[in-house]
PDB file of N, CA and C in Angstrom:
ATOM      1  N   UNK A   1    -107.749  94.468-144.029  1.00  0.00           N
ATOM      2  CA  UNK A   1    -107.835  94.229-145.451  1.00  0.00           C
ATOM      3  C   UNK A   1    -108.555  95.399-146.113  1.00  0.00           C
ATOM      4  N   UNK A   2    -108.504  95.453-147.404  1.00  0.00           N
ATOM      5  CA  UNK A   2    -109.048  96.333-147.948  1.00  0.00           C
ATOM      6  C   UNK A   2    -110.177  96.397-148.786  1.00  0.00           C
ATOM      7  N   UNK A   3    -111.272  97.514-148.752  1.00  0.00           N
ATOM      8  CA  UNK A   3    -112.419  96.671-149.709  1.00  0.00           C
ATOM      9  C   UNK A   3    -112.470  96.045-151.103  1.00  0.00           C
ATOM     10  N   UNK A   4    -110.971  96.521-151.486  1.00  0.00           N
ATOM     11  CA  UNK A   4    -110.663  95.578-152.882  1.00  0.00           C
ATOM     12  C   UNK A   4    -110.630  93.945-152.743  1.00  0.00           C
ATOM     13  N   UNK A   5    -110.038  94.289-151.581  1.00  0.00           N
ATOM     14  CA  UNK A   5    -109.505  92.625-151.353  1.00  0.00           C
ATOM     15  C   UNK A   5    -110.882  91.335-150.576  1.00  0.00           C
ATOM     16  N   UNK A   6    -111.673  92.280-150.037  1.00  0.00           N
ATOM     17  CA  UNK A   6    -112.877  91.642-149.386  1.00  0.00           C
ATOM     18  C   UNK A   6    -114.127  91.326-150.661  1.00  0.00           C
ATOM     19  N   UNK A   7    -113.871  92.026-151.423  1.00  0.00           N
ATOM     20  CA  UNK A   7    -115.055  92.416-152.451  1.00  0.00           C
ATOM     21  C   UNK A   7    -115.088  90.627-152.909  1.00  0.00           C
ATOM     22  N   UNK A   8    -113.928  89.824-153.773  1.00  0.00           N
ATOM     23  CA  UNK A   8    -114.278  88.874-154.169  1.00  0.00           C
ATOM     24  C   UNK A   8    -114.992  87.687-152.805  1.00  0.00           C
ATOM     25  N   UNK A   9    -115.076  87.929-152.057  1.00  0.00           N
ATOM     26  CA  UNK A   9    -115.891  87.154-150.694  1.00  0.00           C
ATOM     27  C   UNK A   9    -117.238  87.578-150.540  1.00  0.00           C
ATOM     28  N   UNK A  10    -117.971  88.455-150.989  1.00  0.00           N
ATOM     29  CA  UNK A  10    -119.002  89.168-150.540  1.00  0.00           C
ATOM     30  C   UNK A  10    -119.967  88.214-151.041  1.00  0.00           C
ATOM     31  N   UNK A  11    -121.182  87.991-150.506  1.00  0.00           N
ATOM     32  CA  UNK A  11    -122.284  87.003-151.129  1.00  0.00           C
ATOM     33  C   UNK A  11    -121.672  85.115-150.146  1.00  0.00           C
ATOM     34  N   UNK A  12    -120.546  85.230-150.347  1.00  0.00           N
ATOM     35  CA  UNK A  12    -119.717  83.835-150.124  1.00  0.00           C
ATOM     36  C   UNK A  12    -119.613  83.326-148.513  1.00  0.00           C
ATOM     37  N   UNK A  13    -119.782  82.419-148.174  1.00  0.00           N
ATOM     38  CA  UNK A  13    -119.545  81.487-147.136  1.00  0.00           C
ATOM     39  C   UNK A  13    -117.857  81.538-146.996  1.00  0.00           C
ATOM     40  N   UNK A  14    -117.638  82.434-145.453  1.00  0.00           N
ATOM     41  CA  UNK A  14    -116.314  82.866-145.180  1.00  0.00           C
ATOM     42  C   UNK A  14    -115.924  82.729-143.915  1.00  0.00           C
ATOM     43  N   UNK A  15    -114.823  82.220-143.507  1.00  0.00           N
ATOM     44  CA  UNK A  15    -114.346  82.219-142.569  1.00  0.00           C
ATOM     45  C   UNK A  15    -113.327  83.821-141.841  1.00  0.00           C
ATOM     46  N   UNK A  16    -113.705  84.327-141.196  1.00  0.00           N
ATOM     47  CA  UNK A  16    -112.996  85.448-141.039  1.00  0.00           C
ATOM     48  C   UNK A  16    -112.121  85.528-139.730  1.00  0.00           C
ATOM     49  N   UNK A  17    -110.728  85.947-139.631  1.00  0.00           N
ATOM     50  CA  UNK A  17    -110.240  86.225-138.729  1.00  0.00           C
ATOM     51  C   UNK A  17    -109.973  87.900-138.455  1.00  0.00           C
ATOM     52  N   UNK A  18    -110.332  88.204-137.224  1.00  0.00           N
ATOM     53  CA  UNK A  18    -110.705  89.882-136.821  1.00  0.00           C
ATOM     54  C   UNK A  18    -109.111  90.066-136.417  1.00  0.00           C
ATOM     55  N   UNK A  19    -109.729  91.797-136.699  1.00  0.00           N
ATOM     56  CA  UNK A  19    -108.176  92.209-135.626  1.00  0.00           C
ATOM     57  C   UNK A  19    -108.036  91.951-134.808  1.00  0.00           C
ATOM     58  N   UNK A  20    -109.267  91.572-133.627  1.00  0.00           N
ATOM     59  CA  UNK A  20    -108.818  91.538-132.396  1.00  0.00           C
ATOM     60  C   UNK A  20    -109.213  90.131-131.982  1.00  0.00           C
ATOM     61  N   UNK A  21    -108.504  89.623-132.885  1.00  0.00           N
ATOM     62  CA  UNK A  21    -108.092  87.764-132.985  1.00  0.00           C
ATOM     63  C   UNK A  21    -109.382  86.684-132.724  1.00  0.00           C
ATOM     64  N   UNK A  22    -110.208  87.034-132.780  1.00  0.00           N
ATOM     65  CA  UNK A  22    -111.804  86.417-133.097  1.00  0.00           C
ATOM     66  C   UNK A  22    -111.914  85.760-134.774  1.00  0.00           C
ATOM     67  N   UNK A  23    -112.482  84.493-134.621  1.00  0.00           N
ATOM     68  CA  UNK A  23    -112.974  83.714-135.763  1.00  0.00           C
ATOM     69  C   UNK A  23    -114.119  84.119-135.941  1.00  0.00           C
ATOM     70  N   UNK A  24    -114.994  84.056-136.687  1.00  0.00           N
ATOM     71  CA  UNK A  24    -116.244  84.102-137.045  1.00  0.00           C
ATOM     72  C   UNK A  24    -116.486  83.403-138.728  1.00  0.00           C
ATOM     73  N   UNK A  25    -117.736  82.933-138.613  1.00  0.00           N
ATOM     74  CA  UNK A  25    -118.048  82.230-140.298  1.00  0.00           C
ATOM     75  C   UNK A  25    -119.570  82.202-140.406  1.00  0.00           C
ATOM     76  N   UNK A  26    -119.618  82.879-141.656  1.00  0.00           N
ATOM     77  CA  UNK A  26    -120.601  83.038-142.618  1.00  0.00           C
ATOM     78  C   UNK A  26    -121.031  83.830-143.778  1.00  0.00           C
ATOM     79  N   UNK A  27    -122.059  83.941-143.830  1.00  0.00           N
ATOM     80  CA  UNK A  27    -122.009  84.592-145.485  1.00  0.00           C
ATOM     81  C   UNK A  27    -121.846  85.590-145.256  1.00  0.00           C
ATOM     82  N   UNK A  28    -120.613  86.811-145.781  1.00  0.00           N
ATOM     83  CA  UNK A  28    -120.178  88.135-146.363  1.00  0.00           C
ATOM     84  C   UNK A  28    -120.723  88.823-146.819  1.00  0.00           C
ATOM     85  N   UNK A  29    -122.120  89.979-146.013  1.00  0.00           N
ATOM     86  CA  UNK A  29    -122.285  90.820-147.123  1.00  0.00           C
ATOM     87  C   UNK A  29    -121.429  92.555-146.991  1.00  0.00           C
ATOM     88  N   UNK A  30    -121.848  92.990-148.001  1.00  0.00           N
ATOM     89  CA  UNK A  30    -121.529  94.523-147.771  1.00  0.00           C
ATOM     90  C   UNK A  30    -122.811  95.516-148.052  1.00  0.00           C
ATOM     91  N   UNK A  31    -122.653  96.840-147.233  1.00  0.00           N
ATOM     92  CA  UNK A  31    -123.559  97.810-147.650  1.00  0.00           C
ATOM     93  C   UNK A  31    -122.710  98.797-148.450  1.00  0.00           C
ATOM     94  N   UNK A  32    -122.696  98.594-149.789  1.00  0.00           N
ATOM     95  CA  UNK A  32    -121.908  99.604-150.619  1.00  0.00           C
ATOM     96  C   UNK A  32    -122.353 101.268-150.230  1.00  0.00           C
ATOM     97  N   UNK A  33    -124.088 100.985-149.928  1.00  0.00           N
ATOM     98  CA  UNK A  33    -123.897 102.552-150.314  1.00  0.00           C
ATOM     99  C   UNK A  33    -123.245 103.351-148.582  1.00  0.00           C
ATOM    100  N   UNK A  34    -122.532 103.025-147.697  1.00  0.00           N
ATOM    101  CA  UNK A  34    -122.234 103.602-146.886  1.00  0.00           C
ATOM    102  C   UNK A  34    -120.538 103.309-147.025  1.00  0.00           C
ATOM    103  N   UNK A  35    -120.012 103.343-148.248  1.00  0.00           N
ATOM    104  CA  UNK A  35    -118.513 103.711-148.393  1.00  0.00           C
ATOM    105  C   UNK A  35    -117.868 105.096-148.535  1.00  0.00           C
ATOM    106  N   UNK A  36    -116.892 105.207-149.523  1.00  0.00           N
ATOM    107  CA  UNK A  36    -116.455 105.810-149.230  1.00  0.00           C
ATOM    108  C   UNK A  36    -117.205 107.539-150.191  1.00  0.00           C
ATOM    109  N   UNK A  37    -117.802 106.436-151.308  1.00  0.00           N
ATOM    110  CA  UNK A  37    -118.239 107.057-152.596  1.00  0.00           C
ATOM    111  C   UNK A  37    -120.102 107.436-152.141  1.00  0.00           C
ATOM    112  N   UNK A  38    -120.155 106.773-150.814  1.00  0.00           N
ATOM    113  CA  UNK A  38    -122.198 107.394-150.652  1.00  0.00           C
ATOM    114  C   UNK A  38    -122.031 108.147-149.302  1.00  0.00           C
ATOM    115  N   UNK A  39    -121.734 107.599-148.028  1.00  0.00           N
ATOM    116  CA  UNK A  39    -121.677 108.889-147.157  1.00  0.00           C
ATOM    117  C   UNK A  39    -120.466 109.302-146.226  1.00  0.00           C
ATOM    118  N   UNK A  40    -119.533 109.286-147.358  1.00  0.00           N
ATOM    119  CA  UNK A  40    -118.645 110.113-147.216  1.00  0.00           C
ATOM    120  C   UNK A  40    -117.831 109.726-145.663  1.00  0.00           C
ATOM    121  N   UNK A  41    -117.753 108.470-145.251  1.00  0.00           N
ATOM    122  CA  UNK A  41    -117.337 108.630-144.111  1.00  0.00           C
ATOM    123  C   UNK A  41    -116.008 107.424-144.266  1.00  0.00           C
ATOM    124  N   UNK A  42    -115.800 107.149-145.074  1.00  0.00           N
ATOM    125  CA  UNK A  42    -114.492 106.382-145.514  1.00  0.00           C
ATOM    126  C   UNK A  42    -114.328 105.037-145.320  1.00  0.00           C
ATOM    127  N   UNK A  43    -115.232 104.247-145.327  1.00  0.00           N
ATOM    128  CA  UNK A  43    -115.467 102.884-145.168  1.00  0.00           C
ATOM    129  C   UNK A  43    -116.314 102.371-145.542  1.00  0.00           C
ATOM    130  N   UNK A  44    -116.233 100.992-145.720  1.00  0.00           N
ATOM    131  CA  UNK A  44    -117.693 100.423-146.232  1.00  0.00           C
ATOM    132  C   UNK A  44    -118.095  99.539-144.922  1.00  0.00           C
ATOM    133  N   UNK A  45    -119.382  99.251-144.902  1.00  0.00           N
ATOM    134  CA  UNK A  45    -119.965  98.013-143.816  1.00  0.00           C
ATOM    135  C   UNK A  45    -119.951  96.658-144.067  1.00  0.00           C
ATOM    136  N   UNK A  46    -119.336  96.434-143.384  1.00  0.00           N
ATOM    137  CA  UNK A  46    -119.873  94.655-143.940  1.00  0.00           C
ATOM    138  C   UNK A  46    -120.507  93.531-142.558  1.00  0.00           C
ATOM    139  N   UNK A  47    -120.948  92.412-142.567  1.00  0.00           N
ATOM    140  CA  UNK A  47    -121.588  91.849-141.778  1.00  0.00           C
ATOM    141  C   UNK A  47    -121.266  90.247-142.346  1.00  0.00           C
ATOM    142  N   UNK A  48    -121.046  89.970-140.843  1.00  0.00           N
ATOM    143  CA  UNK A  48    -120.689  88.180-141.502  1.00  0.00           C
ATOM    144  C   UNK A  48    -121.977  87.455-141.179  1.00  0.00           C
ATOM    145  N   UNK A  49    -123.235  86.882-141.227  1.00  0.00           N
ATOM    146  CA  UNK A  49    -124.199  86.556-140.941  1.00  0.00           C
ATOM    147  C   UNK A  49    -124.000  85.179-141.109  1.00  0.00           C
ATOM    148  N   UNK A  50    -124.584  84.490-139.709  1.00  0.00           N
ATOM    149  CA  UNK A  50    -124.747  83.041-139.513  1.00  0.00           C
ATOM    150  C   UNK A  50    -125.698  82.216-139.381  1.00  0.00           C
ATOM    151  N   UNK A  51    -126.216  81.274-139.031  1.00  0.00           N
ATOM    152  CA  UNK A  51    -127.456  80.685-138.919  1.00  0.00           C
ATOM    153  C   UNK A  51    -127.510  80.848-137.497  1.00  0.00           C
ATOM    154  N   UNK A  52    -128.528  80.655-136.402  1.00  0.00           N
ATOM    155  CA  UNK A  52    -129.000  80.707-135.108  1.00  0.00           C
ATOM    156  C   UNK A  52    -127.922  79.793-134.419  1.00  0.00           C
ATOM    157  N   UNK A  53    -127.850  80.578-133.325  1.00  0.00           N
ATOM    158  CA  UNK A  53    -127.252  78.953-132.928  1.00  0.00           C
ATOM    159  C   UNK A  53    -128.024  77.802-131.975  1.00  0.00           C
ATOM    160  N   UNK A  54    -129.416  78.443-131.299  1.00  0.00           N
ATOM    161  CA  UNK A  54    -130.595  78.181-131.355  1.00  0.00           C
ATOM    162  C   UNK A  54    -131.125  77.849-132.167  1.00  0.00           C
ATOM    163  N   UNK A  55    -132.569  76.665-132.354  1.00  0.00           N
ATOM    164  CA  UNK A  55    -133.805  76.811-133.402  1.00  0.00           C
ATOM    165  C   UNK A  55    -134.397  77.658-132.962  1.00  0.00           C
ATOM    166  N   UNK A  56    -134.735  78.649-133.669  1.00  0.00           N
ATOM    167  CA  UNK A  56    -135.911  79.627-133.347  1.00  0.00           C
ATOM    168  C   UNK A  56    -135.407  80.734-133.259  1.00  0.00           C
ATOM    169  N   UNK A  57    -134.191  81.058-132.718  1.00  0.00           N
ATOM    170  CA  UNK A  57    -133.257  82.173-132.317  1.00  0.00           C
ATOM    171  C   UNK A  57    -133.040  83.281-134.225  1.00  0.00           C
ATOM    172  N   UNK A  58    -132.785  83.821-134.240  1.00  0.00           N
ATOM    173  CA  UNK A  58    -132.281  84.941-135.082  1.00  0.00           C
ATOM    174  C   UNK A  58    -131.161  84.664-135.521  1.00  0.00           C
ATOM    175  N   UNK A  59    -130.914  84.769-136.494  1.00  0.00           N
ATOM    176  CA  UNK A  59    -129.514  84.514-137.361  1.00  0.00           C
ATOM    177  C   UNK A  59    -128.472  85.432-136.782  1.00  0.00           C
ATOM    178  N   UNK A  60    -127.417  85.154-136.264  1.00  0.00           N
ATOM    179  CA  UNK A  60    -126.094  85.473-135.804  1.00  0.00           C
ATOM    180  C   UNK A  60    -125.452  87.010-136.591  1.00  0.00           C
ATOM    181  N   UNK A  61    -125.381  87.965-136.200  1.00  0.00           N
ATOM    182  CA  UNK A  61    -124.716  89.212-137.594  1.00  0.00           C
ATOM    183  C   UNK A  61    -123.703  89.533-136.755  1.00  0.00           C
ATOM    184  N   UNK A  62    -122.305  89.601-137.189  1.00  0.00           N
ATOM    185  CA  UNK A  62    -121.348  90.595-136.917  1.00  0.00           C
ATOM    186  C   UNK A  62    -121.358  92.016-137.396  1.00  0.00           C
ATOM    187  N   UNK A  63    -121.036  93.092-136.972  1.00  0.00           N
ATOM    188  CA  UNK A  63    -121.149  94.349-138.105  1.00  0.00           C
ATOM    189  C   UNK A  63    -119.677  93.978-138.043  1.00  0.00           C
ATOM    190  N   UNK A  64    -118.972  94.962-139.150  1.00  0.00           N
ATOM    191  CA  UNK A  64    -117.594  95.693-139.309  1.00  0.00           C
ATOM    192  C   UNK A  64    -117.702  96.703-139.892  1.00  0.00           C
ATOM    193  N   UNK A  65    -116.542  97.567-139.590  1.00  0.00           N
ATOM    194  CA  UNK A  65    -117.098  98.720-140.043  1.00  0.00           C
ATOM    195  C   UNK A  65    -115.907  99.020-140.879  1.00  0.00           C
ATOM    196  N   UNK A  66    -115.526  98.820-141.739  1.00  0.00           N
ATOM    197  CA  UNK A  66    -114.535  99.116-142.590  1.00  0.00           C
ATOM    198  C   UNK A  66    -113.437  97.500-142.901  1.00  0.00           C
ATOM    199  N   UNK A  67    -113.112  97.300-143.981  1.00  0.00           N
ATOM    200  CA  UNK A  67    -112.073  96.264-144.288  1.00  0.00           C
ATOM    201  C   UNK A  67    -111.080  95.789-143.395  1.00  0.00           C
ATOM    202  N   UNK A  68    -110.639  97.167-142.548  1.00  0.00           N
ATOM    203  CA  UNK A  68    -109.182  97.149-141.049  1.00  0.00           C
ATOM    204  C   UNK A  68    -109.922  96.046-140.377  1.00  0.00           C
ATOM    205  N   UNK A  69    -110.921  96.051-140.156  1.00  0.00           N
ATOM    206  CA  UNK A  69    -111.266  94.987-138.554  1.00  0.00           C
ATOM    207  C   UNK A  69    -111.056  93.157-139.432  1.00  0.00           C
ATOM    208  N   UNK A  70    -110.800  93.626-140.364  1.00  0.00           N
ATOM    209  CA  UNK A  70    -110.369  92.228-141.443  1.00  0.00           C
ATOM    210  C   UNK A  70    -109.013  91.702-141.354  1.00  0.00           C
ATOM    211  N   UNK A  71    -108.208  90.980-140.384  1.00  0.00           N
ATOM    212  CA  UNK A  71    -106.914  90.449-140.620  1.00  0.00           C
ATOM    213  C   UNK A  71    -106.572  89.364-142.020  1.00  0.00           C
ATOM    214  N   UNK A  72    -107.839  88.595-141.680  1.00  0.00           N
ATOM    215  CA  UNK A  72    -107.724  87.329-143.036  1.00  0.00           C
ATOM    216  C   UNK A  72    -108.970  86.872-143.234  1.00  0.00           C
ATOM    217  N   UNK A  73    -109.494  86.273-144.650  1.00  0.00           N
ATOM    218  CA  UNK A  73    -110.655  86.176-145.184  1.00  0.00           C
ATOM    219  C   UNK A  73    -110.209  84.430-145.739  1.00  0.00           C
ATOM    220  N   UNK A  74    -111.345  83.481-145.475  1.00  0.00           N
ATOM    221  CA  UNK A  74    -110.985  82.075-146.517  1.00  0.00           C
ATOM    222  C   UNK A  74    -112.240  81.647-147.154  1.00  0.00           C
ATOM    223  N   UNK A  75    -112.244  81.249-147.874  1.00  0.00           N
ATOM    224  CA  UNK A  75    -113.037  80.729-148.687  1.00  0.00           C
ATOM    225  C   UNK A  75    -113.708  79.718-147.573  1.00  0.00           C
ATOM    226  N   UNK A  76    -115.165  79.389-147.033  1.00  0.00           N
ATOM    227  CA  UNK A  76    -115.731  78.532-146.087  1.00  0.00           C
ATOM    228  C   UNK A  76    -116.965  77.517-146.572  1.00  0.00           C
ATOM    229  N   UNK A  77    -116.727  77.767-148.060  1.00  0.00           N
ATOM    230  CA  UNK A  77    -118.046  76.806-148.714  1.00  0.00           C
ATOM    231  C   UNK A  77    -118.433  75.179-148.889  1.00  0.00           C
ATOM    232  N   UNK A  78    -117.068  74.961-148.252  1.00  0.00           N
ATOM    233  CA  UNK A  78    -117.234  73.166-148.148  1.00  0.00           C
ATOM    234  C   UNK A  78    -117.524  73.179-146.402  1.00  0.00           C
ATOM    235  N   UNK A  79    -117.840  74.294-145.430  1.00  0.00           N
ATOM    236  CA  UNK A  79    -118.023  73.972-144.199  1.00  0.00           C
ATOM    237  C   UNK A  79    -119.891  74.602-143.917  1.00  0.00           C
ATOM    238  N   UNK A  80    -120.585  73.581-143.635  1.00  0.00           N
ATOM    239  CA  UNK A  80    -121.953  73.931-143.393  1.00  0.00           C
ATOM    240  C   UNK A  80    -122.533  74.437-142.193  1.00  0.00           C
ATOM    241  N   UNK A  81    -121.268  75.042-141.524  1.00  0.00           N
ATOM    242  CA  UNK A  81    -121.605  75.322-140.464  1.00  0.00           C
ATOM    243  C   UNK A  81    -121.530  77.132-140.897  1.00  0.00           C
ATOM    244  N   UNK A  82    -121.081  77.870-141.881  1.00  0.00           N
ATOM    245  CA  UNK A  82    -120.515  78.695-142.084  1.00  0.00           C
ATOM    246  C   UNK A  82    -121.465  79.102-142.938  1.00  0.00           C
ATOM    247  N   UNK A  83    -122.431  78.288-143.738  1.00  0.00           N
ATOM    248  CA  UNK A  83    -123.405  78.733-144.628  1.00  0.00           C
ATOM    249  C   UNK A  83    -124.921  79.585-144.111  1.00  0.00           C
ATOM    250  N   UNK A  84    -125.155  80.438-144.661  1.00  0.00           N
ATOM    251  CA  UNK A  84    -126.165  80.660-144.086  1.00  0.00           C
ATOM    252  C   UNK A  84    -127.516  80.216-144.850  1.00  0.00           C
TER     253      UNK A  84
END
C-alpha cells in the first residue's frame, strides 16, 4: 500500500495483513520525519503497536518499513484486542 493510502489509519486501531501473509492488530503509528521528504531514503516507518501479551511484559511493536510490507489495512476499533 501506499503512504497515501495508510495515512487515513494512522493513530487508529488496525488490523493489518503483511506481505508475507501475517495478521497483526493495533494502533498505527508513523514516523513522518523518516520519509521520503526528511531522510531521503524513500519510505516512511510505521509500527503497529499492541498491548503485552503478558501483564507486565512491554507492549508488542511491529516495525515496517515502507507502505509495500502493507497488503491490506481494516478499520479494528470495535475489536479490544487490537486497541492499545
Amino acid at each position: 500500500m501506499t503512504d497515501q493510502e495508510l495515512a487515513p489509519y494512522v493513530g487508529k486501531a488496525v488490523r493489518v495483513t503483511l506481505a508475507d501473509g501475517r495478521l497483526v492488530a493495533g494502533t498505527l503509528h508513523a514516523d513522518d520525519a523518516d520519509d521520503a521528504h526528511g531522510h531521503g531514503h524513500g519510505h516512511s516507518h510505521y509500527a503497529i503497536v499492541s498491548d503485552p501479551i503478558r501483564e507486565g511484559d512491554q507492549k508488542v511493536r511491529e516495525l515496517l518499513h515502507g507502505g509495500d510490507a502493507v497488503v491490506s489495512v481494516e478499520d479494528a476499533s470495535d475489536d479490544p484486542a487490537a486497541i492499545e
